[in-house]
N, C-alpha and C. Protein backbone atom coordinates (compact mmCIF):
# COMPACT_ATOMS: atom_id res chain seq x y z
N UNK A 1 7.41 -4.07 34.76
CA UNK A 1 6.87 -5.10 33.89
C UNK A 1 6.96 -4.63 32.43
N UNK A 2 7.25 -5.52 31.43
CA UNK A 2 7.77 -5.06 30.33
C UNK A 2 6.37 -4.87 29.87
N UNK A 3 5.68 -4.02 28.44
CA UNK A 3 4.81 -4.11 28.16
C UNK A 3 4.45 -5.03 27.07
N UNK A 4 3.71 -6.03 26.50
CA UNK A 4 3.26 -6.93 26.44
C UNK A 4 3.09 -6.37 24.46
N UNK A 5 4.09 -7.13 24.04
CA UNK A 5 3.86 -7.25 22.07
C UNK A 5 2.37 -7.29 21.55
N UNK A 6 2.06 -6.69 20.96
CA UNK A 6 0.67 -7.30 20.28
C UNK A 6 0.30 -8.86 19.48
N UNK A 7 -0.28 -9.24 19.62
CA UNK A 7 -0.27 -10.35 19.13
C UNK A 7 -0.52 -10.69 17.16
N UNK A 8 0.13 -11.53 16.82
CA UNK A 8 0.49 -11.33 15.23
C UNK A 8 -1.02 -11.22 14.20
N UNK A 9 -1.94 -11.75 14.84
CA UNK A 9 -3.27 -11.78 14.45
C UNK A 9 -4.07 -10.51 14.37
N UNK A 10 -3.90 -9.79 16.07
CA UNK A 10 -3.84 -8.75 15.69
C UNK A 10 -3.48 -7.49 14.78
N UNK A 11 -1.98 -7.61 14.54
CA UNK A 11 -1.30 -6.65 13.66
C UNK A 11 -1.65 -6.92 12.29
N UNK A 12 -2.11 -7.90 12.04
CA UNK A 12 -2.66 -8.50 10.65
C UNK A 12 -4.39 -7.89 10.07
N UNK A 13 -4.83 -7.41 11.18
CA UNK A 13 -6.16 -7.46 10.86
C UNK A 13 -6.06 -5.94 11.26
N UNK A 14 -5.29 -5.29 12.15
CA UNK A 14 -4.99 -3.58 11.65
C UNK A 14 -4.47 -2.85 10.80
N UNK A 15 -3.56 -4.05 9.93
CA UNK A 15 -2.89 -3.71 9.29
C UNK A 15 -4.19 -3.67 7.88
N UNK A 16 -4.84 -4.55 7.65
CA UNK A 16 -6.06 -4.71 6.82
C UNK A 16 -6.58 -3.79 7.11
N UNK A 17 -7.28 -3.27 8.05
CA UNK A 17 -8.39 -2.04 8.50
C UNK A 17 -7.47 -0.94 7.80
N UNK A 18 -6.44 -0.45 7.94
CA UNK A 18 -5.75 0.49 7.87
C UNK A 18 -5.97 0.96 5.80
N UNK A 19 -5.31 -0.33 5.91
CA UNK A 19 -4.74 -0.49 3.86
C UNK A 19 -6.39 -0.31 3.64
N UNK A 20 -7.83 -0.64 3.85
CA UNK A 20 -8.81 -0.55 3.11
C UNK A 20 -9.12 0.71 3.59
N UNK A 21 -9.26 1.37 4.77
CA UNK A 21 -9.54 2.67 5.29
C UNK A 21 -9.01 3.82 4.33
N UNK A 22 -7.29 3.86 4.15
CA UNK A 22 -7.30 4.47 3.01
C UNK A 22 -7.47 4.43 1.83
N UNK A 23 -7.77 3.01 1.14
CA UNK A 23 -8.22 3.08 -0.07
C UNK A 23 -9.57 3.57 -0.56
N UNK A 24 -9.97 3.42 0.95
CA UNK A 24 -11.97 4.08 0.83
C UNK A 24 -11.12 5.71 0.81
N UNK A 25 -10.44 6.22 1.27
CA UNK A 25 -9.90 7.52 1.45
C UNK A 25 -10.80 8.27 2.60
N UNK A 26 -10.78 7.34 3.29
CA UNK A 26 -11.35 7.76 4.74
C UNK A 26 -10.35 7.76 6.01
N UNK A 27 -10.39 9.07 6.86
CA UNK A 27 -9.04 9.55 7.45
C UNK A 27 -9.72 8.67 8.66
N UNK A 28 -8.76 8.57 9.80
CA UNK A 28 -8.53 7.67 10.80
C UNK A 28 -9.57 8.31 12.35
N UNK A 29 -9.85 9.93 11.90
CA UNK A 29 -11.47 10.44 12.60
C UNK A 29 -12.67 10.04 12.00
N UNK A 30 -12.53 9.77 10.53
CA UNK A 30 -14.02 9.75 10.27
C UNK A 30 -14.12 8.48 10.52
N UNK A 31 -13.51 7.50 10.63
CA UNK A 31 -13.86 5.91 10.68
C UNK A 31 -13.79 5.89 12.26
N UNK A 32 -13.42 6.91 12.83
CA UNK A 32 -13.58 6.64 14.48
C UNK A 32 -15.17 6.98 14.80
N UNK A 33 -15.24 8.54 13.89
CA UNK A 33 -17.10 8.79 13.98
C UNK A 33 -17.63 7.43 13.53
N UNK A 34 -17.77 7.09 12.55
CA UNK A 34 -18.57 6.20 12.42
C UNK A 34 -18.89 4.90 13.48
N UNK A 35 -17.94 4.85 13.81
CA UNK A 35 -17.42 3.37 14.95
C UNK A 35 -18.06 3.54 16.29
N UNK A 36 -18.02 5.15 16.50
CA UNK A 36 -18.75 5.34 18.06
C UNK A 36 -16.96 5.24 18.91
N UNK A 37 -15.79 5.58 18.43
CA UNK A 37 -14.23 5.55 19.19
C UNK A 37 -13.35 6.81 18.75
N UNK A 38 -12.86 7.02 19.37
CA UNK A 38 -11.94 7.78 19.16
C UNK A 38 -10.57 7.61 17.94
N UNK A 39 -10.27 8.87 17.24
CA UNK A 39 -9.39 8.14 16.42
C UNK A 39 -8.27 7.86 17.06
N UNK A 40 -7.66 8.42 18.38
CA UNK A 40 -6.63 7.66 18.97
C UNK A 40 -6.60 5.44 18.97
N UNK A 41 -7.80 5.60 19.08
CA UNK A 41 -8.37 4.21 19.03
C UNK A 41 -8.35 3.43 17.81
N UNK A 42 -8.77 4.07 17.02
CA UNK A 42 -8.70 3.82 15.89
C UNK A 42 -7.21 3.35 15.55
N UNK A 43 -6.06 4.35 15.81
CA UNK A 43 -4.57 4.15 15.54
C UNK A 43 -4.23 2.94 16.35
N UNK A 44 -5.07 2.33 17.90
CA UNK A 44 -3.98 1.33 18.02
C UNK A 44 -4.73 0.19 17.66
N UNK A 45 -6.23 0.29 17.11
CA UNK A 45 -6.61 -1.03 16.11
C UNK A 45 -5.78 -0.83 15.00
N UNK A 46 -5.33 -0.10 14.83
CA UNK A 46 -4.66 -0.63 13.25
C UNK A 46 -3.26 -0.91 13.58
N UNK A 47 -2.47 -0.80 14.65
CA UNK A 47 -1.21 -1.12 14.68
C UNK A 47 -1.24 -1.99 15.77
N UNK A 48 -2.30 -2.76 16.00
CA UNK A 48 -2.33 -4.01 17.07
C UNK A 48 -2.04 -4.13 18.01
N UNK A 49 -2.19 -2.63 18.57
CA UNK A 49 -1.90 -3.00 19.98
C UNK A 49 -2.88 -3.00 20.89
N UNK A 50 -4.23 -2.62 20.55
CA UNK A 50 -5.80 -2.95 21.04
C UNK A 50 -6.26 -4.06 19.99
N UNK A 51 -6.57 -4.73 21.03
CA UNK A 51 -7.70 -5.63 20.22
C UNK A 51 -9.16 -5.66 19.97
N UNK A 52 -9.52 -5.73 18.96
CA UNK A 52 -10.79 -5.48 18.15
C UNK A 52 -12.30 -6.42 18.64
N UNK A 53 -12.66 -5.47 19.47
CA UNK A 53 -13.87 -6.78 19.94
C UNK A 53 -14.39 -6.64 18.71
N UNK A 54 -15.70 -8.03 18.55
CA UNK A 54 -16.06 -8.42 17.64
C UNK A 54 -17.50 -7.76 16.76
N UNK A 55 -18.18 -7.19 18.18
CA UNK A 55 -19.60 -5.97 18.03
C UNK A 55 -18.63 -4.91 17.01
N UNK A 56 -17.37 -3.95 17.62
CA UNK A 56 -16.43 -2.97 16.91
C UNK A 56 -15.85 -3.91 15.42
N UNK A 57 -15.35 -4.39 15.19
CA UNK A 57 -15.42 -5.46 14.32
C UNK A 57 -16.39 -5.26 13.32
N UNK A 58 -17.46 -5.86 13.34
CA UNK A 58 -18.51 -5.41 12.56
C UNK A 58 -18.89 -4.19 12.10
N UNK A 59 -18.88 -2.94 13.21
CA UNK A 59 -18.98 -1.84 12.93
C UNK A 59 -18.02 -1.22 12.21
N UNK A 60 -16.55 -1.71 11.96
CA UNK A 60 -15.61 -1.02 10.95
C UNK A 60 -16.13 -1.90 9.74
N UNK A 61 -16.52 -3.23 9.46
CA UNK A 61 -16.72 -3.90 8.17
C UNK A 61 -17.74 -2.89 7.47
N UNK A 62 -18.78 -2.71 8.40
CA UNK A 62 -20.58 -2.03 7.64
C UNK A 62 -19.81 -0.48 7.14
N UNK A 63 -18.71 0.16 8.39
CA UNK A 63 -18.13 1.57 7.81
C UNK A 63 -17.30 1.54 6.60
N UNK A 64 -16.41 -0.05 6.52
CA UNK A 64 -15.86 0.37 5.13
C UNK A 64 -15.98 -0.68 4.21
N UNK A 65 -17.27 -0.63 4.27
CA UNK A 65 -18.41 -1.61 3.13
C UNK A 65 -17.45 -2.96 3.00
N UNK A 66 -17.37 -3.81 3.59
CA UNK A 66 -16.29 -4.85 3.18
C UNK A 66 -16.52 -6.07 4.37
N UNK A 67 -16.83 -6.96 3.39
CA UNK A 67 -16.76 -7.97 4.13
C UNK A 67 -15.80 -8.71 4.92
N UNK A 68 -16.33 -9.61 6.28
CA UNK A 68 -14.75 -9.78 6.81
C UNK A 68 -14.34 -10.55 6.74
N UNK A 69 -14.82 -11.64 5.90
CA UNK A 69 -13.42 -12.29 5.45
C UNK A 69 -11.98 -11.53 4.69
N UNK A 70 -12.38 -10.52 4.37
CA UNK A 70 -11.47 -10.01 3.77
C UNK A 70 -10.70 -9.46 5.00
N UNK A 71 -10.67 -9.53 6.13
CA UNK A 71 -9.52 -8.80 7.34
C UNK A 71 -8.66 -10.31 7.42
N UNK A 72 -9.35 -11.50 7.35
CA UNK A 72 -8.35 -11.98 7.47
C UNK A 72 -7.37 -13.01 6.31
N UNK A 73 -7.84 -12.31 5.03
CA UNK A 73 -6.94 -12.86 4.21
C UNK A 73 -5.50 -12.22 3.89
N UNK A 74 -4.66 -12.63 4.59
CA UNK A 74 -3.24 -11.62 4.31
C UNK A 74 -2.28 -12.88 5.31
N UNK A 75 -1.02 -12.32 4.14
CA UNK A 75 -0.14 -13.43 4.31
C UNK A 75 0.56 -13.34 5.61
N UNK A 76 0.54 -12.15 6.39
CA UNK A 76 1.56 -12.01 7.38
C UNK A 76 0.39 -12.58 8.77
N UNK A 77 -1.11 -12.72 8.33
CA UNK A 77 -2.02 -13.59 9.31
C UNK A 77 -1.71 -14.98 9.33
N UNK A 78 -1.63 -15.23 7.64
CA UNK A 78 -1.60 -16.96 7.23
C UNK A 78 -0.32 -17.58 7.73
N UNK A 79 1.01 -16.57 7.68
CA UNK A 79 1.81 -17.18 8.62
C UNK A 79 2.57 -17.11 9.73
N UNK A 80 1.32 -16.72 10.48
CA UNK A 80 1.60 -16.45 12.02
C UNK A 80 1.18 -17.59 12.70
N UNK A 81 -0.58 -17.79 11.91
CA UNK A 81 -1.43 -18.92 12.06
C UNK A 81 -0.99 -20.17 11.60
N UNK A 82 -0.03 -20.32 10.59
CA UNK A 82 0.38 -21.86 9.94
C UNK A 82 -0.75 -22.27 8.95
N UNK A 83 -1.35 -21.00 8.28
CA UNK A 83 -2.40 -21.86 7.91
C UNK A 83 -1.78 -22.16 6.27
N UNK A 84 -2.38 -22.84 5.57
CA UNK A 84 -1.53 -23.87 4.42
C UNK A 84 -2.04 -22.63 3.34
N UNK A 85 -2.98 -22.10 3.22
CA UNK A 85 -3.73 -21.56 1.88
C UNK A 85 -2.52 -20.27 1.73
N UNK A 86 -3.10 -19.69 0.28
CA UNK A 86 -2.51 -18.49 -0.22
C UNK A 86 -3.71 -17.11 -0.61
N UNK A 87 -3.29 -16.02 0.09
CA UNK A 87 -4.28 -15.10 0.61
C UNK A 87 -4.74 -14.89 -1.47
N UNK A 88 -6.02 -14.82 -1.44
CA UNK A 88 -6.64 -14.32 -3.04
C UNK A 88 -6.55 -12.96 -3.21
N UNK A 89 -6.13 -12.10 -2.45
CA UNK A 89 -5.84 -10.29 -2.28
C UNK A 89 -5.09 -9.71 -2.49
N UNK A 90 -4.41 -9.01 -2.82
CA UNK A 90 -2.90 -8.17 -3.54
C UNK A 90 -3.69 -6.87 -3.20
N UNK A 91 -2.91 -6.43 -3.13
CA UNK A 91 -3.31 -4.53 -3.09
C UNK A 91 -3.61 -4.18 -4.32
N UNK A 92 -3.05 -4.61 -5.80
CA UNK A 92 -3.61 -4.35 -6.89
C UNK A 92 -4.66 -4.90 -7.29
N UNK A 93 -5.10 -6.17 -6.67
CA UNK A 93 -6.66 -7.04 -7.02
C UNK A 93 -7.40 -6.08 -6.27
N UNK A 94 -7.52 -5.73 -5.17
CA UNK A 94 -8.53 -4.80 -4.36
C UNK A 94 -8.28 -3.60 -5.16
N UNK A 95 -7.59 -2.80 -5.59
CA UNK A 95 -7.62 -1.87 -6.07
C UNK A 95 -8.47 -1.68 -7.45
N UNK A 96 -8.30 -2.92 -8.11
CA UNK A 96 -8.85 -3.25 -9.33
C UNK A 96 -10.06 -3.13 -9.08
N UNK A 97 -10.62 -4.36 -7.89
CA UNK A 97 -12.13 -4.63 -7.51
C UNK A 97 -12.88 -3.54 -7.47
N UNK A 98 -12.14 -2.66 -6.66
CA UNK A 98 -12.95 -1.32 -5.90
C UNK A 98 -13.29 -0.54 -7.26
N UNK A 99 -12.31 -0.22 -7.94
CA UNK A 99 -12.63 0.36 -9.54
C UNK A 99 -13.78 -0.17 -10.20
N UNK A 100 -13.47 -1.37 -10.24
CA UNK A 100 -14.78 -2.11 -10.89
C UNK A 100 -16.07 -2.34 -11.13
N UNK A 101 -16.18 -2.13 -9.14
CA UNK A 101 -17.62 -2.22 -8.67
C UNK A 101 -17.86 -0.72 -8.82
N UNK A 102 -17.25 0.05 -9.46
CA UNK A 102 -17.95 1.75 -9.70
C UNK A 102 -18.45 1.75 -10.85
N UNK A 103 -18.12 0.60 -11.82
CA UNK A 103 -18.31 0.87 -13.23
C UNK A 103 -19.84 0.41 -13.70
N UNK A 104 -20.29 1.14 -14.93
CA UNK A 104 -21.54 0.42 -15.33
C UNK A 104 -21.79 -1.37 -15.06
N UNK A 105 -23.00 -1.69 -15.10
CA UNK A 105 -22.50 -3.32 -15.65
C UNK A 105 -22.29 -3.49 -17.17
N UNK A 106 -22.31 -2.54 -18.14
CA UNK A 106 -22.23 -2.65 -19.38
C UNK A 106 -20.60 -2.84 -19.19
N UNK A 107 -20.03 -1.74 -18.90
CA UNK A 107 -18.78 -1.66 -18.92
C UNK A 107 -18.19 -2.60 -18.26
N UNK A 108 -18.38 -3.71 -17.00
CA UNK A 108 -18.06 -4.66 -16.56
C UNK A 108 -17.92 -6.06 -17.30
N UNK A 109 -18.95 -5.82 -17.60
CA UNK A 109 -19.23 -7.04 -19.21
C UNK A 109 -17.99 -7.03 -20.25
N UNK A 110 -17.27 -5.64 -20.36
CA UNK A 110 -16.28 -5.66 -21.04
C UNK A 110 -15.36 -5.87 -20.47
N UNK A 111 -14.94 -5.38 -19.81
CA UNK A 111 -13.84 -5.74 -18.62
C UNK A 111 -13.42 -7.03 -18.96
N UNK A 112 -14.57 -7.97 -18.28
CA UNK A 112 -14.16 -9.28 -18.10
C UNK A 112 -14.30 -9.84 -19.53
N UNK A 113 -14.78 -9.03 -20.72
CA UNK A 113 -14.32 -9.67 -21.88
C UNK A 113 -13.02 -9.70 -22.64
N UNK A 114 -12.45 -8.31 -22.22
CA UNK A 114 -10.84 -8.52 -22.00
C UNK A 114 -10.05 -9.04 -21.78
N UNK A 115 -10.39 -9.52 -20.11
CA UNK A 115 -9.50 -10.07 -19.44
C UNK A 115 -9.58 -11.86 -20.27
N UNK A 116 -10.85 -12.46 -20.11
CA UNK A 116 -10.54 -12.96 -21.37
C UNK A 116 -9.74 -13.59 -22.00
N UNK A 117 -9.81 -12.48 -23.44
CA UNK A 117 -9.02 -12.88 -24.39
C UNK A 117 -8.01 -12.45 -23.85
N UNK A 118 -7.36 -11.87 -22.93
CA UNK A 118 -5.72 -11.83 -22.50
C UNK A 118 -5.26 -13.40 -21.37
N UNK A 119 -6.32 -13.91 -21.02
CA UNK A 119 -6.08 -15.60 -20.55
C UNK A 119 -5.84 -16.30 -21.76
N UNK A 120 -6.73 -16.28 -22.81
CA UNK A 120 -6.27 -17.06 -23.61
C UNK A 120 -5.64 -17.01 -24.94
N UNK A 121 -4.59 -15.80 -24.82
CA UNK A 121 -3.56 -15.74 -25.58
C UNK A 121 -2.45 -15.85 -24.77
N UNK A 122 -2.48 -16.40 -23.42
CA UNK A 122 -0.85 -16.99 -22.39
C UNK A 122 -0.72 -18.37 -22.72
């Protein structure tokens, strides 16, 4: 019997776990400690070939502080699913975000006073 593809939903939402796991710079054991799994486990949630019950699910969102809508905004989910929208996430917007939310709120205040005046000089 041949063995059975992962399904595209899947690979979409390991592929998410994976890209935020290392941007937290958390290796693929410590997010297994946290989870209560093994990091073998860990490797085939992120390459879709286990699927993610939804209790484990939660427990990787609370481990890498992130809400889950954010697992399933990504384009290679949106068009597996047919769904019409365009994902709001880039690897450089999350990268930005994550920076952001480290900064004072003084310094945030500037940020977005920047950004700003660089909208409205396009």
């Amino acid at each position: 019997m041949k063995p059975k593809k992962p399904e595209p939903v899947d690979v979409a939402v390991g592929n998410r776990v994976k890209q935020l796991r290392r941007l937290r710079k958390i290796s693929q054991t410590e997010l297994a400690e946290m989870i209560g799994v093994t990091f073998q486990q860990v490797q085939k949630y992120e390459s879709g070939h286990n699927r993610i019950s939804i209790s484990r699910f939660v427990m990787i969102c609370g481990a890498l502080n992130q809400h889950p809508s954010f697992f399933f905004d990504d384009e290679q989910l949106v068009a597996s699913c047919g769904f019409k929208h365009k994902p709001i996430a880039k690897d450089s917007t999350l990268k930005f975000a994550d920076e952001y939310e480290r900064l004072p709120d003084g310094q945030k205040e500037a940020i977005i006073t920047v950004m700003q005046a660089m909208k409205r000089r396009d």
